[in-house]
N, C-alpha and C. Protein backbone atom coordinates (compact mmCIF):
# COMPACT_ATOMS: atom_id res chain seq x y z
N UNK A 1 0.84 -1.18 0.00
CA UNK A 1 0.00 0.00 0.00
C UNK A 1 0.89 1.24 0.00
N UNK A 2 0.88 2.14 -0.85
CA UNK A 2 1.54 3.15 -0.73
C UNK A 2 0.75 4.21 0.34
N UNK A 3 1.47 4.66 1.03
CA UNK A 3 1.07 5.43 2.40
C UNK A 3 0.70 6.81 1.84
N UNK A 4 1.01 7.42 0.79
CA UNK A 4 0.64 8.62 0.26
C UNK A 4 -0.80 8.91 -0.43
N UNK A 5 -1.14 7.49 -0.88
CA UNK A 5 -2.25 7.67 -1.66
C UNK A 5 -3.62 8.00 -0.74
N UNK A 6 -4.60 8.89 -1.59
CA UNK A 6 -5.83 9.02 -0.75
C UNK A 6 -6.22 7.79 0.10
N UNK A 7 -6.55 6.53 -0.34
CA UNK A 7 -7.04 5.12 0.37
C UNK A 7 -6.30 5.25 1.82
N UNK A 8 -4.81 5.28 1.56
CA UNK A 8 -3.94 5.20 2.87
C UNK A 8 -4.17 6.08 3.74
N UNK A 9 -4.32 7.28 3.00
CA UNK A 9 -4.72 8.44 3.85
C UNK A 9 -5.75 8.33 5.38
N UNK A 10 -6.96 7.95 4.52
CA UNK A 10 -8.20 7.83 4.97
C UNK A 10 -8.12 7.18 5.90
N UNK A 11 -7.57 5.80 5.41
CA UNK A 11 -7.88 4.65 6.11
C UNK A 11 -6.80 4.90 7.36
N UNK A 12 -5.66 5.21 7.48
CA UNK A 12 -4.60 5.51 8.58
C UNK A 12 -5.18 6.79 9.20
N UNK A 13 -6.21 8.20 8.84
CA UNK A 13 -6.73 8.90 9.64
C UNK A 13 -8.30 8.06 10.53
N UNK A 14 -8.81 7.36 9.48
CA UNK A 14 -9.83 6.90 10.24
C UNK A 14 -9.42 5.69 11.29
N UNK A 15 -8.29 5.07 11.20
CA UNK A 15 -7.54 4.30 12.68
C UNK A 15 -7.05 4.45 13.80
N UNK A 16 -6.05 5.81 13.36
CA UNK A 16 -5.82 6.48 14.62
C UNK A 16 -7.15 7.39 15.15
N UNK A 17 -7.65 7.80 14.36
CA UNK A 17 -9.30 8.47 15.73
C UNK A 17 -10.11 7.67 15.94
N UNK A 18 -9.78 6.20 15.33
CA UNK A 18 -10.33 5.18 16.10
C UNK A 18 -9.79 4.63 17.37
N UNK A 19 -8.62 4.51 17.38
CA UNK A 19 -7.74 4.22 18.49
C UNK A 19 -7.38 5.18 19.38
N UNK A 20 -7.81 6.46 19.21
CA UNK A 20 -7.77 7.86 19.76
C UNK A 20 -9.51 7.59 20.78
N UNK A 21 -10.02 7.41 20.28
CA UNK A 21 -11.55 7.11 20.80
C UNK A 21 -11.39 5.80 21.65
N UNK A 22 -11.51 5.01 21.24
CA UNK A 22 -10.72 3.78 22.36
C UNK A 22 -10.47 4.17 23.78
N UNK A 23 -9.16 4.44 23.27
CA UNK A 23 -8.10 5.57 24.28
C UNK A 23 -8.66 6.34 25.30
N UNK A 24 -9.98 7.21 24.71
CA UNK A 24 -10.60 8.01 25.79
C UNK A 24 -12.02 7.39 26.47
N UNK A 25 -12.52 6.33 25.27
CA UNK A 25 -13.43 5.78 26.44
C UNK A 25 -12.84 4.98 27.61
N UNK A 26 -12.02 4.12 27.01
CA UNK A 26 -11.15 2.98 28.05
C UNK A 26 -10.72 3.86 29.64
N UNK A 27 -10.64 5.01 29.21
CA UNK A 27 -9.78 5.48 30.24
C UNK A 27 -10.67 6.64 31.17
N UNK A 28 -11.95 6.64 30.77
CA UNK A 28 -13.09 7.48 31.04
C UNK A 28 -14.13 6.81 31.82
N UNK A 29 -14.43 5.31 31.60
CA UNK A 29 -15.78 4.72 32.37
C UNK A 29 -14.77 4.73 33.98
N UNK A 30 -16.06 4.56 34.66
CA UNK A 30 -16.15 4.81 36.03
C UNK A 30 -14.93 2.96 36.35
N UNK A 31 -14.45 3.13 37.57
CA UNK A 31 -13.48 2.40 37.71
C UNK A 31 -14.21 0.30 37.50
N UNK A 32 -15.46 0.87 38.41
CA UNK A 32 -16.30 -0.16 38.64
C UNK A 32 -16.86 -0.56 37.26
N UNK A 33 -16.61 -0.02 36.05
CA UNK A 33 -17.13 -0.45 34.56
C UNK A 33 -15.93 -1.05 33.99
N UNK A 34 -15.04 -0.76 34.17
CA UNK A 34 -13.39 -1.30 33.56
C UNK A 34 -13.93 -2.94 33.39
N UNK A 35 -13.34 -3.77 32.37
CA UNK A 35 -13.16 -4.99 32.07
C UNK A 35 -11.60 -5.10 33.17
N UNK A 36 -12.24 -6.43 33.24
CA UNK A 36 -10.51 -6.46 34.08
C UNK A 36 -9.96 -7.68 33.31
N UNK A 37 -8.73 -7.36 33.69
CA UNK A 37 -7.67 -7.91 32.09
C UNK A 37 -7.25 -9.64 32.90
N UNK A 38 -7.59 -10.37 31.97
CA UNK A 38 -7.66 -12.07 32.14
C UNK A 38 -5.71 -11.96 32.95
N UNK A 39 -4.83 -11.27 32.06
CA UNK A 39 -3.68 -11.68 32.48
C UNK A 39 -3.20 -10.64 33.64
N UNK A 40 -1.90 -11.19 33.93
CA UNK A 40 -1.92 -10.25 34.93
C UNK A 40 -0.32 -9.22 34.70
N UNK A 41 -1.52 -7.65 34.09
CA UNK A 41 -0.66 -6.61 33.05
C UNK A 41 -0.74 -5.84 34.33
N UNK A 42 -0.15 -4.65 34.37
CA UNK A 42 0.14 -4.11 34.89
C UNK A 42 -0.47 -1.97 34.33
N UNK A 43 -0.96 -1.57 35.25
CA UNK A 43 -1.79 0.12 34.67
C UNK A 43 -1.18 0.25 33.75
N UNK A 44 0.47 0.53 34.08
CA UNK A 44 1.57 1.21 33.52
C UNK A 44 1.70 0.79 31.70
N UNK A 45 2.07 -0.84 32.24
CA UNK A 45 2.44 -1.28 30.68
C UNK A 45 0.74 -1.41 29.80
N UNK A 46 -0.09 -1.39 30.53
CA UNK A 46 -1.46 -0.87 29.32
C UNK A 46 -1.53 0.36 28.89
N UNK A 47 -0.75 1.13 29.90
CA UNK A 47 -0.69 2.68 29.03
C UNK A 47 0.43 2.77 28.34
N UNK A 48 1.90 1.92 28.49
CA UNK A 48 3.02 2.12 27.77
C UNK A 48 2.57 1.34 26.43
N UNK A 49 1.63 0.24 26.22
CA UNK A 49 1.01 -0.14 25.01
C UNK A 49 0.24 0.80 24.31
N UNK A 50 -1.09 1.08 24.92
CA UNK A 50 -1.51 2.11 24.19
C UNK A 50 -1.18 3.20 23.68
N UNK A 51 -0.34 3.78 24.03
CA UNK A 51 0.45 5.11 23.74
C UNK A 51 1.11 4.62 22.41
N UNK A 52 1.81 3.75 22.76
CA UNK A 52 2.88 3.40 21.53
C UNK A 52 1.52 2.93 20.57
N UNK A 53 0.65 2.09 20.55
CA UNK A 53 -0.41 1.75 19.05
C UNK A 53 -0.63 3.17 19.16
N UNK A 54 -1.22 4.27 19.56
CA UNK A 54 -1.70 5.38 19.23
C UNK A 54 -0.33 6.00 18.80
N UNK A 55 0.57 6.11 18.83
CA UNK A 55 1.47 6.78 18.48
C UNK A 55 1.87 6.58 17.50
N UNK A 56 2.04 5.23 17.24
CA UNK A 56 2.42 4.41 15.61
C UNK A 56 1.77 4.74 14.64
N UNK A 57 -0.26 4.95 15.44
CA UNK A 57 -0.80 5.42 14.23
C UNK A 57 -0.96 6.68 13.92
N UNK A 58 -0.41 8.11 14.92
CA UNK A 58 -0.28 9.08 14.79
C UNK A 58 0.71 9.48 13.55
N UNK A 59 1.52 8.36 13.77
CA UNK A 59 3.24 8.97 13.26
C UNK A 59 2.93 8.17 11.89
N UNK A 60 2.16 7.62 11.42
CA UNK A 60 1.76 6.42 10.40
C UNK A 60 0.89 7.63 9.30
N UNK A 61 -0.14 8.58 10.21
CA UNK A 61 -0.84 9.28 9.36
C UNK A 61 -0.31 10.19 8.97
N UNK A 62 0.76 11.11 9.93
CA UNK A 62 1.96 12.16 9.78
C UNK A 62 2.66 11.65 8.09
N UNK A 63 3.10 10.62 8.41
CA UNK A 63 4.20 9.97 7.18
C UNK A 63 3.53 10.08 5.78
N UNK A 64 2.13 9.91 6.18
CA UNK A 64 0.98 9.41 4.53
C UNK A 64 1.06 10.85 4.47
N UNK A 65 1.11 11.91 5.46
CA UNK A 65 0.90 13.37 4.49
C UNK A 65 2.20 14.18 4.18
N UNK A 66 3.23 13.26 4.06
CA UNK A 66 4.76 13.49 3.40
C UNK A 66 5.63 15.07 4.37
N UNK A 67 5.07 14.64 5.77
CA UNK A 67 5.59 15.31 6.80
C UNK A 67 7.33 14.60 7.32
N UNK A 68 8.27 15.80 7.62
CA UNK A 68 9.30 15.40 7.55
C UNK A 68 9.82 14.49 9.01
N UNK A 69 10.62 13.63 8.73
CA UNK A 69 10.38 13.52 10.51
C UNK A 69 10.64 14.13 11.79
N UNK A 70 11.54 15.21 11.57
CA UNK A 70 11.48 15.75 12.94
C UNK A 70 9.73 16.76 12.48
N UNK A 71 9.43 16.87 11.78
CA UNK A 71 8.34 17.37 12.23
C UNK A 71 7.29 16.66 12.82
N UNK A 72 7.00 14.85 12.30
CA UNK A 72 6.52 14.35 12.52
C UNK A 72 6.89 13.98 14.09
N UNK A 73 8.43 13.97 14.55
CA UNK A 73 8.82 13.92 15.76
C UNK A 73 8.06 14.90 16.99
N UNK A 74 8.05 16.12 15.92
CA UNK A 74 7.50 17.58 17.36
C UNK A 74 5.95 16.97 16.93
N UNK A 75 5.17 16.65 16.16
CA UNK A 75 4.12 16.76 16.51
C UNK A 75 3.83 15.83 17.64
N UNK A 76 3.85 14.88 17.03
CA UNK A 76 3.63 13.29 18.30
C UNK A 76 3.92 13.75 19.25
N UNK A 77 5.33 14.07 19.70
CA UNK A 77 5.47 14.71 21.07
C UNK A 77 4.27 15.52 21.35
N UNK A 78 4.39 17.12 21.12
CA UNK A 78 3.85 18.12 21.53
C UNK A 78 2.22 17.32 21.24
N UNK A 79 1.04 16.80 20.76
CA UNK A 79 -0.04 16.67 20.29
C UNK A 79 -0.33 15.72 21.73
N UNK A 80 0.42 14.59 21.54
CA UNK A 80 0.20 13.08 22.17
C UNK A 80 0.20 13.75 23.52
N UNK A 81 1.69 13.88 24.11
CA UNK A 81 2.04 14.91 25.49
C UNK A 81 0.93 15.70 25.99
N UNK A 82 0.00 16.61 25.06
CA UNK A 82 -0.66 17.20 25.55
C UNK A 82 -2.01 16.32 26.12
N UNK A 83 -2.03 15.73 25.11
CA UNK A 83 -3.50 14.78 25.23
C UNK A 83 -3.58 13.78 26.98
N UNK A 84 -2.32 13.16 26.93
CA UNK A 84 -2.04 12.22 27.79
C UNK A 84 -2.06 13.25 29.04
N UNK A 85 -1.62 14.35 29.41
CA UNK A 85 -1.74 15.00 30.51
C UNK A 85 -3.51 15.61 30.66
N UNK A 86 -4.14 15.69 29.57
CA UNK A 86 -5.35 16.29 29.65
C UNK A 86 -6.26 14.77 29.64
N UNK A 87 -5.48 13.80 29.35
CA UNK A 87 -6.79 12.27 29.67
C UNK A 87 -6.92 12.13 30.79
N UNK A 88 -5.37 12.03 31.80
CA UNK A 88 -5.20 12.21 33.24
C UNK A 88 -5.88 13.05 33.78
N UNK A 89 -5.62 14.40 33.41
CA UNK A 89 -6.62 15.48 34.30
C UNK A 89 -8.15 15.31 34.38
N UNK A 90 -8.91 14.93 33.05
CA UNK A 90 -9.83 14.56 33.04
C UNK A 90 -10.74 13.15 33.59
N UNK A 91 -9.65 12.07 34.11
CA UNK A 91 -10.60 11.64 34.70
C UNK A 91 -10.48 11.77 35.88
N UNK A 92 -10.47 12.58 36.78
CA UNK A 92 -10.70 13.15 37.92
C UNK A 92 -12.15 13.17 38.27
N UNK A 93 -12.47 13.39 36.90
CA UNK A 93 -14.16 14.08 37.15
C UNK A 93 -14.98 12.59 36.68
N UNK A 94 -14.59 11.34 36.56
CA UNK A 94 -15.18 10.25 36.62
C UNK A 94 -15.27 9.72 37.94
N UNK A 95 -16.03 8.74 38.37
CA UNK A 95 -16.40 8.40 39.78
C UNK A 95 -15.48 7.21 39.67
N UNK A 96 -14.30 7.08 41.04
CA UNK A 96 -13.74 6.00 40.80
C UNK A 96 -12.12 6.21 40.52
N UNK A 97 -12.32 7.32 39.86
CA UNK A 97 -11.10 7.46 38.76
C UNK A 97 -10.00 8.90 39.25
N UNK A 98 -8.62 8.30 38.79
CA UNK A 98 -7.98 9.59 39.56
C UNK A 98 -6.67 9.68 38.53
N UNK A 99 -5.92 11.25 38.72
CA UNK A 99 -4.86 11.48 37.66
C UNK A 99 -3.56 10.71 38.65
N UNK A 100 -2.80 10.39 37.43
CA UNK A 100 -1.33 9.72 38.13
C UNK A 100 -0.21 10.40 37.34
N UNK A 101 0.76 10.54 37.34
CA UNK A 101 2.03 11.12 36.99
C UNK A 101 2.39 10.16 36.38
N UNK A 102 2.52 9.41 37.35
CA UNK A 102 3.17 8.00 36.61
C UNK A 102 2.75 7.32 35.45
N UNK A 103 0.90 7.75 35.23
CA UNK A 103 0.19 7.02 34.03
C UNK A 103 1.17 8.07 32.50
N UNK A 104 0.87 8.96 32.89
CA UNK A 104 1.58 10.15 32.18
C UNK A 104 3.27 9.80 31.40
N UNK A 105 3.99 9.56 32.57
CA UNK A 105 5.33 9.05 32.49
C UNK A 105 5.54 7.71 31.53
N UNK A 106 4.18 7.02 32.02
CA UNK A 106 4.18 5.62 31.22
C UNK A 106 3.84 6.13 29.83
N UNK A 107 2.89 6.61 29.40
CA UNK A 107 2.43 7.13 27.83
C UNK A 107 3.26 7.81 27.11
N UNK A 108 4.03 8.58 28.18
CA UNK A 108 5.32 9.44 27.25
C UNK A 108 6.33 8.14 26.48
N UNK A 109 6.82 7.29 27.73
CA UNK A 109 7.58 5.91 27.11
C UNK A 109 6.53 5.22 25.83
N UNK A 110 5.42 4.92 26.28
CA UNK A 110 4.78 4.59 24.65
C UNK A 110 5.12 5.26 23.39
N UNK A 111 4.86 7.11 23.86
CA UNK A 111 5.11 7.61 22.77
C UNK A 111 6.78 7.46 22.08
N UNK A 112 7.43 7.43 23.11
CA UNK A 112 8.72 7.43 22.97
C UNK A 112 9.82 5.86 22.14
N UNK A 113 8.45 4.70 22.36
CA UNK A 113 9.04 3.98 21.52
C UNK A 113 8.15 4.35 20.36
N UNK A 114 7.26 4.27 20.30
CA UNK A 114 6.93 4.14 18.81
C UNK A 114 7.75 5.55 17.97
N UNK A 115 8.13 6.35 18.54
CA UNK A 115 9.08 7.74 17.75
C UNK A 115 10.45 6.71 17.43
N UNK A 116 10.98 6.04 17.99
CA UNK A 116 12.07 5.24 17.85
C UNK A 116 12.12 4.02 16.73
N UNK A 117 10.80 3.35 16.99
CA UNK A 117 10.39 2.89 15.48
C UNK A 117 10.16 3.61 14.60
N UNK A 118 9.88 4.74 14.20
CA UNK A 118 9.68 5.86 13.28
C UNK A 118 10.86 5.79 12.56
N UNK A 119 11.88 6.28 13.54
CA UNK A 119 13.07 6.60 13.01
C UNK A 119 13.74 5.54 12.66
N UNK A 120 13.92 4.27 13.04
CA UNK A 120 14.87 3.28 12.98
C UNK A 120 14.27 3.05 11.46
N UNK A 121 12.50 3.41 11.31
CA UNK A 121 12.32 2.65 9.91
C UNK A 121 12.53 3.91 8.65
N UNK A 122 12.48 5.08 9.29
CA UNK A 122 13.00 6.07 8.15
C UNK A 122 14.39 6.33 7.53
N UNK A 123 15.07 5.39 8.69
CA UNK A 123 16.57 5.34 8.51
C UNK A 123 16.51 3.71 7.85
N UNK A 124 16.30 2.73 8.28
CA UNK A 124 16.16 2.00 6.97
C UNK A 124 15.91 2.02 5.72
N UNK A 125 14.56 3.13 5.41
CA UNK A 125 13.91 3.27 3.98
C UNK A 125 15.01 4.20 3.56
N UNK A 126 16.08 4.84 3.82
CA UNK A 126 16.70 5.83 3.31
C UNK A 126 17.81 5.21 3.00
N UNK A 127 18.68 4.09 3.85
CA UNK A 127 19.77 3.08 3.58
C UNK A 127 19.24 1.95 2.49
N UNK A 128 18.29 1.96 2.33
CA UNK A 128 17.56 0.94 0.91
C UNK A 128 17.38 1.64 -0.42
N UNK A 129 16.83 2.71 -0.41
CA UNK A 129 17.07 3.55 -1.47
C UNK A 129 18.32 3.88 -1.94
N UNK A 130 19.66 4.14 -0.86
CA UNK A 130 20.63 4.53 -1.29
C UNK A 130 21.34 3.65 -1.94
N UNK A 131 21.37 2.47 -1.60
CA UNK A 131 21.85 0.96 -1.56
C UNK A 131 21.47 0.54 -3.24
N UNK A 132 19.97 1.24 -3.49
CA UNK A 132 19.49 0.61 -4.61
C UNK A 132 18.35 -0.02 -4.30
């Protein structure tokens, strides 16, 4: 699939505000509505997961609109960063539910690998082209 074309477009904006929506219901119902997870995961690494799928597909839709990567770098940061401190703040005001630093700290590391896959694969696609 070429990532530039309209189809890719669409389909990589309509995933990440799908997984953006996810993201804010999952983390919005009252504590007593939560599914509780069969294995035994940990707050942290469900938010160091989610962050990174939301981030992959942030930095996935960035790429389809031929954004460079440190730009694609400041957005994810600055966009994601903001969001993740305003998901925290916000569920305060759910019954049950409270902000953590640490949830915060964990989502930044999500965001922070999937920026690292970004790069490791923009620096591949650029050593393949050069290569031939």
């Amino acid at each position: 699939m070429n990532l530039r074309s309209v189809a890719a477009r669409r389909f990589l904006t309509a995933s990440c505000s799908l997984a953006w929506l996810v993201c804010f219901i999952g983390t919005h119902l009252p504590s007593e509505r939560v599914p509780s997870i069969p294995m035994d995961v940990s707050n942290n690494t469900l938010h160091v997961v989610g962050y990174a799928i939301l981030a992959s597909l942030f930095l996935l839709m960035m790429r389809s609109r031929s954004l460079s990567l440190p730009r694609r770098i400041a957005l994810a940061v600055g966009v994601l960063l903001v969001y993740a401190v305003f998901d925290e703040a916000t569920q305060t005001l759910v019954a049950g539910r409270g902000a953590s630093a640490w949830d915060v700290l964990a989502d930044a590391l999500g965001i922070g690998l999937a920026i690292a896959a970004d790069v490791l694969a923009t620096l591949a696609m650029r050593t393949k082209n050069q290569t031939g």
